[in-house]
C-alpha atoms as a PDB file:
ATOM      1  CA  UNK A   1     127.991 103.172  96.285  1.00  0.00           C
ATOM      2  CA  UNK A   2     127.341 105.544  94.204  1.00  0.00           C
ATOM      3  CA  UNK A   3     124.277 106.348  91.125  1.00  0.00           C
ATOM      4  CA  UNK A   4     124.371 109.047  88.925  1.00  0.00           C
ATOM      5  CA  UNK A   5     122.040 109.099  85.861  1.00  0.00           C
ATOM      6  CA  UNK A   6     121.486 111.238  83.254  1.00  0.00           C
ATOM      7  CA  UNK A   7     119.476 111.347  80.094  1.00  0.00           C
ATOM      8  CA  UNK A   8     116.086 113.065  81.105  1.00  0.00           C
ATOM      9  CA  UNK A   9     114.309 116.001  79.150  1.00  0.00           C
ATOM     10  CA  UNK A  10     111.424 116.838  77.423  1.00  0.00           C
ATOM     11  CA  UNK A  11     110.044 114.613  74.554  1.00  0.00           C
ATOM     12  CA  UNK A  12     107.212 114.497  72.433  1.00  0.00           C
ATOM     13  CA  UNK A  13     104.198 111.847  72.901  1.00  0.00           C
ATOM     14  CA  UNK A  14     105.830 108.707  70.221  1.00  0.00           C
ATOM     15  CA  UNK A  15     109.558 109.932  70.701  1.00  0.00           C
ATOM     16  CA  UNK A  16     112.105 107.820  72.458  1.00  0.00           C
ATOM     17  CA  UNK A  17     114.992 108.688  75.172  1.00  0.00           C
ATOM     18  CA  UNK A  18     118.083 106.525  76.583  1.00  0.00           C
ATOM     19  CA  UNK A  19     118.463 107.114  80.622  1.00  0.00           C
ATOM     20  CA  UNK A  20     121.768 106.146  81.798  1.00  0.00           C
ATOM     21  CA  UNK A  21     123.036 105.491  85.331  1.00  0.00           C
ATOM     22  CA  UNK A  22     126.707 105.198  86.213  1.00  0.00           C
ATOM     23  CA  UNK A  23     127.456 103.220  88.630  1.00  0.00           C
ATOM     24  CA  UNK A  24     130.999 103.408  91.561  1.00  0.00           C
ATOM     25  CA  UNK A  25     131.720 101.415  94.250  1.00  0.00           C
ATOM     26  CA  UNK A  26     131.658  98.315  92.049  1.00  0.00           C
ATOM     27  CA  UNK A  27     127.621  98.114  92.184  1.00  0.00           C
ATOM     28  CA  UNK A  28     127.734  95.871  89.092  1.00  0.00           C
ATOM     29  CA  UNK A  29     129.649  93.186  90.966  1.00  0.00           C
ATOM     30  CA  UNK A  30     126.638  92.506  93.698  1.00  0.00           C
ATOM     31  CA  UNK A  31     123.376  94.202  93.131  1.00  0.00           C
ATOM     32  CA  UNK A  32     120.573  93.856  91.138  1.00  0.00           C
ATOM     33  CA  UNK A  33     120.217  97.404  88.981  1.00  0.00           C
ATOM     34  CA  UNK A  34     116.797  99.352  88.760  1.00  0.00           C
ATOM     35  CA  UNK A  35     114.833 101.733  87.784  1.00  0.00           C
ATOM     36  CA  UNK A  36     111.705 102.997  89.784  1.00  0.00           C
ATOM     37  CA  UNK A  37     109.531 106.336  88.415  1.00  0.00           C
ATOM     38  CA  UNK A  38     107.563 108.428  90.189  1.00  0.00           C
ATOM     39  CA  UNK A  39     104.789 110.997  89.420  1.00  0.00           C
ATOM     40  CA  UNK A  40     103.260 114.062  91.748  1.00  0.00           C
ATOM     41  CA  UNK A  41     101.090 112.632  93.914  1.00  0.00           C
ATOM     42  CA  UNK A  42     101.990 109.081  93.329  1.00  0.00           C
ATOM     43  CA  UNK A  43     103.904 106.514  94.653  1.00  0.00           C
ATOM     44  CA  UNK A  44     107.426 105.243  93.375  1.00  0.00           C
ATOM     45  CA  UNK A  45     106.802 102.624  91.209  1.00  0.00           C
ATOM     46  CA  UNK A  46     109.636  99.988  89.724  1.00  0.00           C
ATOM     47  CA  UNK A  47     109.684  99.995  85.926  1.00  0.00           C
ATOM     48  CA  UNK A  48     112.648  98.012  85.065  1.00  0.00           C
ATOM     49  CA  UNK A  49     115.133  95.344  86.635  1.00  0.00           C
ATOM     50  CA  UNK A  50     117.900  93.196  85.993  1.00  0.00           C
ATOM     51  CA  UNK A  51     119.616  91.096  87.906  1.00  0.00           C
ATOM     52  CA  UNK A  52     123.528  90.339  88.138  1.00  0.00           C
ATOM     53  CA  UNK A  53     123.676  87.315  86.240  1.00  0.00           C
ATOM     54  CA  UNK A  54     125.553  87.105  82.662  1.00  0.00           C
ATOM     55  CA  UNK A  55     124.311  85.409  79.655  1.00  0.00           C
ATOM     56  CA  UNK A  56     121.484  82.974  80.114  1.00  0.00           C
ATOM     57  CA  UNK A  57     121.003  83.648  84.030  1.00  0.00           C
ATOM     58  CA  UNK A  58     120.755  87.324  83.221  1.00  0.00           C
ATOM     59  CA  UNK A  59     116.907  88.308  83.889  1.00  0.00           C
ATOM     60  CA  UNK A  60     114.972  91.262  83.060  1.00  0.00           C
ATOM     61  CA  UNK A  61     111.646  92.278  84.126  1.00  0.00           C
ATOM     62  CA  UNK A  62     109.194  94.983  83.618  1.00  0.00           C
ATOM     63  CA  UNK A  63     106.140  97.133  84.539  1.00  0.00           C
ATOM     64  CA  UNK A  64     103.118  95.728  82.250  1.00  0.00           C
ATOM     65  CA  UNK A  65     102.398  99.389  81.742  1.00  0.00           C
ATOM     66  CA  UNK A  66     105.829  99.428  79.676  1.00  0.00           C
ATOM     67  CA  UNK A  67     105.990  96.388  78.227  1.00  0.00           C
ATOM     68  CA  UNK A  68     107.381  95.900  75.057  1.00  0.00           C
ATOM     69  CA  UNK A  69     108.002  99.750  74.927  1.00  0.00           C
ATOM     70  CA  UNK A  70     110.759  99.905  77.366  1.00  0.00           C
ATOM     71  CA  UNK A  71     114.460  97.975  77.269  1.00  0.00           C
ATOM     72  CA  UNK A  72     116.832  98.066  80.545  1.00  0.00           C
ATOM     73  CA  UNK A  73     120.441  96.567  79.875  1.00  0.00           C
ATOM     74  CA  UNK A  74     124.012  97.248  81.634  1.00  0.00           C
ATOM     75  CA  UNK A  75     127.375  97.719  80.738  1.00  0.00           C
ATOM     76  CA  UNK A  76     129.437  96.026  82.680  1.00  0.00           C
ATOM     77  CA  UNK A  77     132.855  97.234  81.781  1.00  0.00           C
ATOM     78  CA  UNK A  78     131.318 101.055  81.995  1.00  0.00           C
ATOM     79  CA  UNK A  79     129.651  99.954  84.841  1.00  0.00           C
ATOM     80  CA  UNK A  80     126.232 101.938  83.386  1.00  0.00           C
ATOM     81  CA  UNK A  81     122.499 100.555  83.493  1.00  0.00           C
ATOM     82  CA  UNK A  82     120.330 102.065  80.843  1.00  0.00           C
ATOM     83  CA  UNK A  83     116.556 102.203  80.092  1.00  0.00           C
ATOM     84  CA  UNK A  84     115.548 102.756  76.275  1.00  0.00           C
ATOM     85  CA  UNK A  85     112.511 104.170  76.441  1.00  0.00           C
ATOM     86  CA  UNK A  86     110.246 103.895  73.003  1.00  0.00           C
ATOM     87  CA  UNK A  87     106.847 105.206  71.929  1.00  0.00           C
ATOM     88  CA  UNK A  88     106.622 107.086  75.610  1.00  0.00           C
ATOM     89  CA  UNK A  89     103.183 108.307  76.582  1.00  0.00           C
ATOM     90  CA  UNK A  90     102.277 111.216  78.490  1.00  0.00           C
ATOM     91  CA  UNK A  91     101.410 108.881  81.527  1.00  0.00           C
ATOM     92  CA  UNK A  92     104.938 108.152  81.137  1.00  0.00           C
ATOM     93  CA  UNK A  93     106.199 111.750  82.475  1.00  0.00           C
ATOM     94  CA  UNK A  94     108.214 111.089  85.854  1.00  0.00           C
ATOM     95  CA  UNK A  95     111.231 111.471  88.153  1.00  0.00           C
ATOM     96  CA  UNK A  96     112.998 108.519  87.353  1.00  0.00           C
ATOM     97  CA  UNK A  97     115.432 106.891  89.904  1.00  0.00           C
ATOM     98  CA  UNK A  98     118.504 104.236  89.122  1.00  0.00           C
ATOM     99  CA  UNK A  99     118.522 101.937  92.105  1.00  0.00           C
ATOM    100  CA  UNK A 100     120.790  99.410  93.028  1.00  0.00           C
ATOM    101  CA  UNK A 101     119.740  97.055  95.532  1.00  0.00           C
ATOM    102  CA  UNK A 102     120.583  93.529  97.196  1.00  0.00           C
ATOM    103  CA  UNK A 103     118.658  91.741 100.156  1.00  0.00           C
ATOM    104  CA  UNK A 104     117.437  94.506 102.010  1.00  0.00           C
ATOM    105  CA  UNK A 105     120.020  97.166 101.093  1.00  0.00           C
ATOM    106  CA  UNK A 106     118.898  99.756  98.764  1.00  0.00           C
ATOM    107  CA  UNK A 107     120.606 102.417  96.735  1.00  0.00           C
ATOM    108  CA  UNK A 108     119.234 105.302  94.996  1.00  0.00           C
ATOM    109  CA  UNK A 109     120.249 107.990  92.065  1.00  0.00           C
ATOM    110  CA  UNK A 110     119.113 111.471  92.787  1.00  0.00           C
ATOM    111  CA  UNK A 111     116.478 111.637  90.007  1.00  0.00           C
ATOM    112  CA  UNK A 112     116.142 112.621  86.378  1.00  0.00           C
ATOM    113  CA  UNK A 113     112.761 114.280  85.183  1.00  0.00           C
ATOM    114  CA  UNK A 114     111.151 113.035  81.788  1.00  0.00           C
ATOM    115  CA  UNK A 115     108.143 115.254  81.446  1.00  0.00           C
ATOM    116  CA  UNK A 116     106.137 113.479  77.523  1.00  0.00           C
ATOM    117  CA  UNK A 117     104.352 116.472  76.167  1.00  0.00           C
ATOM    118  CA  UNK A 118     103.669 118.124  73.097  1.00  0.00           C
END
């Protein structure tokens, strides 16, 4: 398995940015897909996950602290996970990870910085 995302950069306090992660080793087919952030001096923390179900057994959840700002999806033909991020706050500025995990089998993306400043 395989995670590659991209997306990251610099953005002003209000703006918005897409992360994407592609996916190999057909991770769409068995794992639940993540992303986790973390911030010098702070733990990783999960922001956004969705599980492998379709339709009405798909299920999203998210960090309160991104709530209603942030929107995690997948493509399952393109086998990519994405997390729109909207109205991003400086508290928002991270390494953020794609993760794909199932039981107790986890699998990470090498990282993608968002640093929110003006």
């Amino acid at each position: 398995v395989q995670l590659v995302e991209s997306g990251g950069g610099l953005v002003q306090p209000g703006g918005s940015l897409r992360l994407s992660c592609a996916g190999s080793g057909r991770v769409f087919d068995y794992y639940n897909l993540a992303w986790y952030r973390q911030s010098p001096g702070s733990q990783r923390e999960l922001v956004a996950e969705i599980n492998t179900g379709v339709g009405s057994r798909q299920v999203k959840s998210y960090a309160e602290s991104v709530k209603g700002r942030f929107t995690i999806s997948r493509e399952e033909s393109n086998e990519i996970v994405s997390l729109q991020m909207n109205d991003l706050k400086p508290e928002d500025s991270a390494v953020y990870y794609c993760n794909a995990n199932v039981d107790e089998i986890n699998y990470w993306g090498q990282g993608t910085q968002v640093p929110v400043a003006s």
